[in-house]
C-alpha atoms as a PDB file:
ATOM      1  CA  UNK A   1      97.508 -63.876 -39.489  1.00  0.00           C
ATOM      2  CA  UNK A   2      96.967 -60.749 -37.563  1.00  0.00           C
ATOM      3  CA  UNK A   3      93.521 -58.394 -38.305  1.00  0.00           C
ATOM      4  CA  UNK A   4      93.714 -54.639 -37.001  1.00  0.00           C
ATOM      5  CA  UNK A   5      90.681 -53.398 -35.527  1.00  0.00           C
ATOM      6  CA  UNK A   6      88.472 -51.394 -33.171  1.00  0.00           C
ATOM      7  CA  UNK A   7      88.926 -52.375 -29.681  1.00  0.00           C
ATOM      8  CA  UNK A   8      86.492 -53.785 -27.620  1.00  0.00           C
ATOM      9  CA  UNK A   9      85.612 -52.604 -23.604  1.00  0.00           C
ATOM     10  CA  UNK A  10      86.482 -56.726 -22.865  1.00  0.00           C
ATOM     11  CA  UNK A  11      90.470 -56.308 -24.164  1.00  0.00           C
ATOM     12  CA  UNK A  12      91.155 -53.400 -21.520  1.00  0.00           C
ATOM     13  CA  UNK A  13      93.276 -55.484 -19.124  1.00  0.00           C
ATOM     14  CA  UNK A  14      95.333 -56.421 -22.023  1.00  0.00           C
ATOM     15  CA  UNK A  15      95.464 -53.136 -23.674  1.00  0.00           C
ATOM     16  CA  UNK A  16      96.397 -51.682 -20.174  1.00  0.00           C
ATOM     17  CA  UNK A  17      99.493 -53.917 -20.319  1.00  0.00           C
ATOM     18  CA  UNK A  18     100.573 -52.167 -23.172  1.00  0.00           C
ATOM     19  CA  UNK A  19      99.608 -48.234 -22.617  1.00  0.00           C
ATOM     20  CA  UNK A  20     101.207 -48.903 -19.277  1.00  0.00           C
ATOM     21  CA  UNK A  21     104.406 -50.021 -20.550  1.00  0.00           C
ATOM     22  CA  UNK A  22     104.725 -46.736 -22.823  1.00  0.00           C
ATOM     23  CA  UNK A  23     104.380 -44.381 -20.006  1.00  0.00           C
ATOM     24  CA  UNK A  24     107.467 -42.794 -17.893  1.00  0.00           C
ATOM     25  CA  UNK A  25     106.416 -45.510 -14.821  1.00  0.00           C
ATOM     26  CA  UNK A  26     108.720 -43.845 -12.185  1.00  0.00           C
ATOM     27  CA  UNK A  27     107.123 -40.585 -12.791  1.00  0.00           C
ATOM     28  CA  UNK A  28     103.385 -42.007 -12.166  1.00  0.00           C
ATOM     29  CA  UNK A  29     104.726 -44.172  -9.322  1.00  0.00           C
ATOM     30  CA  UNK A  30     106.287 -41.100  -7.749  1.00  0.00           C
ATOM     31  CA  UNK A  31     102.766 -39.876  -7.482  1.00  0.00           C
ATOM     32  CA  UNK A  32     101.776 -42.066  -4.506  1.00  0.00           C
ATOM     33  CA  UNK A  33     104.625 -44.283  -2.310  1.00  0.00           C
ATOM     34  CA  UNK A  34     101.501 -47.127  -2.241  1.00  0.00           C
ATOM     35  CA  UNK A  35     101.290 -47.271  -6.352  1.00  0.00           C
ATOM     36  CA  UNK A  36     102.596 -50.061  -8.258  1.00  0.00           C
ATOM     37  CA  UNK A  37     103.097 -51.131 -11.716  1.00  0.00           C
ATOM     38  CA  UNK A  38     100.050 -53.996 -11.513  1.00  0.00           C
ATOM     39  CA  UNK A  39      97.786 -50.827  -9.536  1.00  0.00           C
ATOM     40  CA  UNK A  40      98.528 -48.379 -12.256  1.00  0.00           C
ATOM     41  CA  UNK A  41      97.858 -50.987 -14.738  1.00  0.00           C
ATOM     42  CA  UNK A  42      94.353 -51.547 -13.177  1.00  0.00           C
ATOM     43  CA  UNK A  43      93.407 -47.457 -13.025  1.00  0.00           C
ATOM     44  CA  UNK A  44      94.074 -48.135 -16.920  1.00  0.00           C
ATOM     45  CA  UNK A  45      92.024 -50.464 -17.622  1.00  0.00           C
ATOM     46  CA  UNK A  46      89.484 -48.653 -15.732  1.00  0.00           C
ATOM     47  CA  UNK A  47      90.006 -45.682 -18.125  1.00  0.00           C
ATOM     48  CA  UNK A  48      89.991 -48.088 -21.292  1.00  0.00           C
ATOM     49  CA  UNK A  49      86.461 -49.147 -19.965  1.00  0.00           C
ATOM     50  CA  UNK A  50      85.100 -46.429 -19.854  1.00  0.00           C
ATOM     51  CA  UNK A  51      83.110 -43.860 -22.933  1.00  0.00           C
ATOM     52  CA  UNK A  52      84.565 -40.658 -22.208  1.00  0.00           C
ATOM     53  CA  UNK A  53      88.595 -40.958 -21.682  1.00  0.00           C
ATOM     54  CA  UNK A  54      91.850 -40.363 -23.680  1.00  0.00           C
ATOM     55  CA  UNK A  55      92.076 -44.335 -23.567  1.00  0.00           C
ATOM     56  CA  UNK A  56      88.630 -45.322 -24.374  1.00  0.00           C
ATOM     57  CA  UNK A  57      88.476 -48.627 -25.879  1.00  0.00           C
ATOM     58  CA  UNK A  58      86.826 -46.309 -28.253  1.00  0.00           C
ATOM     59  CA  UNK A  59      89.757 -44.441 -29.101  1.00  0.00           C
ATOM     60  CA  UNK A  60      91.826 -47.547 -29.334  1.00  0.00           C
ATOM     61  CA  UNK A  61      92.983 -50.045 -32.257  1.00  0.00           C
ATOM     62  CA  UNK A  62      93.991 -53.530 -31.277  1.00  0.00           C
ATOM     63  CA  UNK A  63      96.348 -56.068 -33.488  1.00  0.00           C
ATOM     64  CA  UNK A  64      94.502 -59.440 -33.104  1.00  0.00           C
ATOM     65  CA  UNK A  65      95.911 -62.782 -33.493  1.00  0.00           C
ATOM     66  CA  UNK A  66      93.840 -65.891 -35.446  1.00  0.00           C
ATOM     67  CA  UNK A  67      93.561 -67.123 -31.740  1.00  0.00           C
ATOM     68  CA  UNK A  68      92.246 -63.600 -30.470  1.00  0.00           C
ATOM     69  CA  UNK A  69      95.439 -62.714 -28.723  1.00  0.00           C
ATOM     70  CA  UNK A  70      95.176 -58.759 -28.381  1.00  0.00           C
ATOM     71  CA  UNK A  71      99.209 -58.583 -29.858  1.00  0.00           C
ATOM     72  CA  UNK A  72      99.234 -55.001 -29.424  1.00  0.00           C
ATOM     73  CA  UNK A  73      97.258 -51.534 -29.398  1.00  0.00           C
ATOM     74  CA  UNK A  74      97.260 -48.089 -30.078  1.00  0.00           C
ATOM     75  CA  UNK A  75      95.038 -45.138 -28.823  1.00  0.00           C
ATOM     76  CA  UNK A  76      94.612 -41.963 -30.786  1.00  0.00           C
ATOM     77  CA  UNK A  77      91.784 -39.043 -30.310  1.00  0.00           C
ATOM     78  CA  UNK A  78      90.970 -35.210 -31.531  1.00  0.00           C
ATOM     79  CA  UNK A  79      92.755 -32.688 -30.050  1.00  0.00           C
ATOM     80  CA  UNK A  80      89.801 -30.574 -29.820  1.00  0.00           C
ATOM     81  CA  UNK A  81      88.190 -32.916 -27.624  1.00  0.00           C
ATOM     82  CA  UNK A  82      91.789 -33.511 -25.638  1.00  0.00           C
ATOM     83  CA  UNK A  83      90.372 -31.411 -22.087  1.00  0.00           C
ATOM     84  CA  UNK A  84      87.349 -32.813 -21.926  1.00  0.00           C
ATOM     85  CA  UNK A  85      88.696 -36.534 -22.650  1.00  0.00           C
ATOM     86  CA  UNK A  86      91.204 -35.590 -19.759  1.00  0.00           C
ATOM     87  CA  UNK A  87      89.197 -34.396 -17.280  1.00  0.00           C
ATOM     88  CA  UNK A  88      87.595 -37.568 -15.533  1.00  0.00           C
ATOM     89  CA  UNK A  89      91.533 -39.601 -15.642  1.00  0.00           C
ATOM     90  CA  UNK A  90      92.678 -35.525 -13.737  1.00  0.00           C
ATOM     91  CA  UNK A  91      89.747 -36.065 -11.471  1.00  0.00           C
ATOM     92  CA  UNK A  92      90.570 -39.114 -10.703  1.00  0.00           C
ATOM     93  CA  UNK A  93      94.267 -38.708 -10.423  1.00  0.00           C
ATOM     94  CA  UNK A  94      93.516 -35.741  -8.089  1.00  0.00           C
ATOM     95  CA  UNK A  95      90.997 -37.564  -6.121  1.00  0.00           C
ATOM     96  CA  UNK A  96      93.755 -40.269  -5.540  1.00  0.00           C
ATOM     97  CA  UNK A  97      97.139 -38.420  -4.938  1.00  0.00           C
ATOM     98  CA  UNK A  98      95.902 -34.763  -4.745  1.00  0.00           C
ATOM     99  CA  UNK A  99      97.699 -32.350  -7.021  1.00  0.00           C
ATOM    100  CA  UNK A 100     100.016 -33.708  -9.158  1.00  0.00           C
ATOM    101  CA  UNK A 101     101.853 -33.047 -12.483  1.00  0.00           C
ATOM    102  CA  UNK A 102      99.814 -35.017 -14.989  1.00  0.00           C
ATOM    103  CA  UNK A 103      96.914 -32.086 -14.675  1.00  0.00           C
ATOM    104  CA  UNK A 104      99.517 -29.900 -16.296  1.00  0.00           C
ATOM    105  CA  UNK A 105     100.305 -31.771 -19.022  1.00  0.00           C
ATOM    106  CA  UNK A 106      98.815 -30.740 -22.310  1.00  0.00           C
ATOM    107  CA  UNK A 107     100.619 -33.522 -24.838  1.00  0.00           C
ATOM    108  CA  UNK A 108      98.064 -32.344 -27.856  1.00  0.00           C
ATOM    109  CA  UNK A 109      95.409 -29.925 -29.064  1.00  0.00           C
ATOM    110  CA  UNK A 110      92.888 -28.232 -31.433  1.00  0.00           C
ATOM    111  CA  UNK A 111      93.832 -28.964 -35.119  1.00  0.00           C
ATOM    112  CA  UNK A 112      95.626 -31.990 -34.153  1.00  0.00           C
ATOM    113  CA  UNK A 113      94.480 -35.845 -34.017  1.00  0.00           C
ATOM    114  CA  UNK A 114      96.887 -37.408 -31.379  1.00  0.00           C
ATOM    115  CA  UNK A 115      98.466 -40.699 -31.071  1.00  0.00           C
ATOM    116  CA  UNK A 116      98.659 -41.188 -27.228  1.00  0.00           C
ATOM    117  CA  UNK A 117      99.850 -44.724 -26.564  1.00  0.00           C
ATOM    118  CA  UNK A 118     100.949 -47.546 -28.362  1.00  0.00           C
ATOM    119  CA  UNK A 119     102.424 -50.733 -27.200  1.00  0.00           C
ATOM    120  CA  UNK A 120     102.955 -54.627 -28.370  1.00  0.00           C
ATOM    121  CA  UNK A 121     103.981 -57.507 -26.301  1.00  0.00           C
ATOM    122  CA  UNK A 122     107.224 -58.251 -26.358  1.00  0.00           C
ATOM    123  CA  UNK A 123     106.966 -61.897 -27.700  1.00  0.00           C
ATOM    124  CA  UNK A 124     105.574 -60.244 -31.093  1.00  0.00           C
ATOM    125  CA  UNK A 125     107.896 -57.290 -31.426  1.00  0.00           C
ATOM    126  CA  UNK A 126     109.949 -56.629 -34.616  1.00  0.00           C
ATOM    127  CA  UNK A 127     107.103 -58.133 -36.397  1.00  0.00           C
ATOM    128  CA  UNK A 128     105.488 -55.292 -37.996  1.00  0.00           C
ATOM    129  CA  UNK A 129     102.693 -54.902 -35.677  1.00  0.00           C
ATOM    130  CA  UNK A 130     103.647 -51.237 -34.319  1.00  0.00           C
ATOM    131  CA  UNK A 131     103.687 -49.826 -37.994  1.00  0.00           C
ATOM    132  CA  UNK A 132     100.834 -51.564 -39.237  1.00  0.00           C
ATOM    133  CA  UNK A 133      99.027 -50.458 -35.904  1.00  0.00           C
ATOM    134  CA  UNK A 134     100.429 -46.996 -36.815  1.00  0.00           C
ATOM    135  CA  UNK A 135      98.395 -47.287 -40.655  1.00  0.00           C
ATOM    136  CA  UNK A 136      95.265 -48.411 -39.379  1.00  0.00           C
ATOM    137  CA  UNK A 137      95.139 -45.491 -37.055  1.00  0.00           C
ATOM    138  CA  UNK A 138      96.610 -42.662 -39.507  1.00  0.00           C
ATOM    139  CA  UNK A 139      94.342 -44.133 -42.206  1.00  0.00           C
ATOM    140  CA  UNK A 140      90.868 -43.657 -39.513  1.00  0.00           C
ATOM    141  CA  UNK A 141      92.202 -40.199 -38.721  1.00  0.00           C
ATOM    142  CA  UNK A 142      92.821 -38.934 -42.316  1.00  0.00           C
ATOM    143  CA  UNK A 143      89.546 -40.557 -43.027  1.00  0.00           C
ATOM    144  CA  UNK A 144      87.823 -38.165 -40.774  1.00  0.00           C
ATOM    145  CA  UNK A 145      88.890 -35.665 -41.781  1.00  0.00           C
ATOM    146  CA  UNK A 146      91.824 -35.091 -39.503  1.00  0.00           C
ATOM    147  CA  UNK A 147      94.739 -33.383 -41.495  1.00  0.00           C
ATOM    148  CA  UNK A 148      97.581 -33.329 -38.833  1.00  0.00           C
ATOM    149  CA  UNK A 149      98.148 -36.632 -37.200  1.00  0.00           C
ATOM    150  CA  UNK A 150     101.045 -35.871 -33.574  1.00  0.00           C
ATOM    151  CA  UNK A 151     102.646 -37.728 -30.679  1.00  0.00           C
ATOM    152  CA  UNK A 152     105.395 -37.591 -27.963  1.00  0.00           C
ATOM    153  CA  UNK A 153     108.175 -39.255 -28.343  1.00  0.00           C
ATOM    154  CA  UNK A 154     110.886 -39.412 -25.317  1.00  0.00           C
ATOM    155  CA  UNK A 155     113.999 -38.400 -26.166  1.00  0.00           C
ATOM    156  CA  UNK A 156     115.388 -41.290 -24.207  1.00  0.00           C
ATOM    157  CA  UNK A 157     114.000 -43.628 -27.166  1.00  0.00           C
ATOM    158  CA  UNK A 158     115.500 -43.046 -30.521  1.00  0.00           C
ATOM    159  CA  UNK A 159     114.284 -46.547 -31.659  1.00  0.00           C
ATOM    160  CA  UNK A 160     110.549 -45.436 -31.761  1.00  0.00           C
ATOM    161  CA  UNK A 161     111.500 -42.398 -32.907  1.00  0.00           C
ATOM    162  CA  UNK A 162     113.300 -43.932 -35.774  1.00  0.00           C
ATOM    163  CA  UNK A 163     110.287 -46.008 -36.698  1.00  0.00           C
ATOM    164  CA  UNK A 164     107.856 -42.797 -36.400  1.00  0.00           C
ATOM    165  CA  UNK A 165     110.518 -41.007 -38.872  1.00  0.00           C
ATOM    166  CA  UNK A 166     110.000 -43.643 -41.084  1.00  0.00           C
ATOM    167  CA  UNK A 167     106.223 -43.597 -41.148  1.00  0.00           C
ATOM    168  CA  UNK A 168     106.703 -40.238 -41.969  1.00  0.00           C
ATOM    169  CA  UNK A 169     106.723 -37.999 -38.709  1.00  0.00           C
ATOM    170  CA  UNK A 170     108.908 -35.177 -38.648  1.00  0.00           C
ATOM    171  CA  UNK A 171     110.084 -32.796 -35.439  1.00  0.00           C
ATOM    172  CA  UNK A 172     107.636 -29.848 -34.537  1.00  0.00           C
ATOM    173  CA  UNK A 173     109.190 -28.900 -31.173  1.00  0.00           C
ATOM    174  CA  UNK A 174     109.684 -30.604 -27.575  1.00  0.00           C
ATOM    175  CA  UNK A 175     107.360 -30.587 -25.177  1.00  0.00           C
ATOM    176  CA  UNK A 176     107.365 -31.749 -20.944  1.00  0.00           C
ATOM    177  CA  UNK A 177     105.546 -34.517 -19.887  1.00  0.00           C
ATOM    178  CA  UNK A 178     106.041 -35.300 -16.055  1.00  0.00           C
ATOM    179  CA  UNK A 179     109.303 -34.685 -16.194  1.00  0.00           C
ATOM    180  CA  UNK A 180     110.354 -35.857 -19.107  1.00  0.00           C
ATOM    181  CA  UNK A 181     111.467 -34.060 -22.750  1.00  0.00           C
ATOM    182  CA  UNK A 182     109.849 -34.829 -25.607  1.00  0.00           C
ATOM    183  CA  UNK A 183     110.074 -34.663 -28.941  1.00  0.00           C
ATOM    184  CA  UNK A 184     106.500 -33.322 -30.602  1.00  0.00           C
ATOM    185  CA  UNK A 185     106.743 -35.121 -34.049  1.00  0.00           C
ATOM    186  CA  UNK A 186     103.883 -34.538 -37.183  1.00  0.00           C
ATOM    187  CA  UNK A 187     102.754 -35.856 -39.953  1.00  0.00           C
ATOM    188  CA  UNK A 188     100.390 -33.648 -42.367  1.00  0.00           C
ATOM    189  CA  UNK A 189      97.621 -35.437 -44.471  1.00  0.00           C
ATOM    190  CA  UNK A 190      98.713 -34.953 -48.357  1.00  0.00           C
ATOM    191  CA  UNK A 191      97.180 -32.036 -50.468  1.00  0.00           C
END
């Protein structure tokens, strides 16, 4: 049995795994020659960690197993508070590899509750945990009050953008992130 819940500051090495493995890598590794895959997975965990970031263990929902395997999470946030979530992982980033590309990129904003990351480990895909991750976090954001729910999908992945279609999202417009197109997708809360 699986429970869906609010992470906890102790999972963020796990959840790190995960929120890593949903980003463009080569476009965050291009950043710095010295970055790696485990290093970039370590800044996350250092944002997961901490209060005031887009990947907050506060912002995050976790799929637990009976054993308390963390099977997969999913971060979401306000758009209203997207800049100021931002600004200590831009800081950082610029502290680290001086001006870069990710300070440019505005994925969400006012008026919209955002789904940034979401990942599950690969021996517990095609299980169900993605979508059910996907209600526990839509159901918390309509809950607050939130009645526009968006994410980023890369157009270079039609299979999560089949399974976000299905949940409900529909195509608002394309955005860049780093380099890459994506597809802005939104579902509304019902009247």
């Amino acid at each position: 049995m699986i429970s869906y819940r609010k992470a906890i500051r102790e999972e963020a090495e796990m959840i790190a795994e995960y929120f890593v493995s949903a980003l463009p890598v080569e476009s965050f590794l291009a950043l710095d020659s010295r970055l790696t895959i485990e290093g970039l997975t370590s800044l996350y965990a250092d944002y997961i960690r901490a209060e005031n970031t887009l990947y907050s263990y506060r912002n995050t929902f976790v799929a637990v197993t009976e054993d308390g395997f963390v099977a997969g999470a999913i971060c979401g946030y306000s758009g209203d508070d997207f800049l100021e979530l931002k600004k200590p992982i831009t800081e950082d980033f610029e502290k680290r590899f001086g001006p870069n590309p990710y300070a440019q990129c505005n994925e969400t904003g006012p008026g919209e509750f955002y789904l940034d990351s979401i990942g599950v480990a690969k021996e517990m895909r095609s299980q169900g945990i993605g979508r059910n991750l996907f209600e526990a976090i839509i159901k918390y954001a309509f809950e607050q009050g939130h009645k526009t729910i968006g994410l980023l999908v890369d157009t270079d992945n039609p299979k999560a953008e089949k399974l976000y279609r299905k949940i409900g999202f529909e195509e608002v417009g394309k955005k860049d992130f780093m380099g890459h197109t994506m597809k802005h997708m939104q579902i509304k809360a019902a009247d």
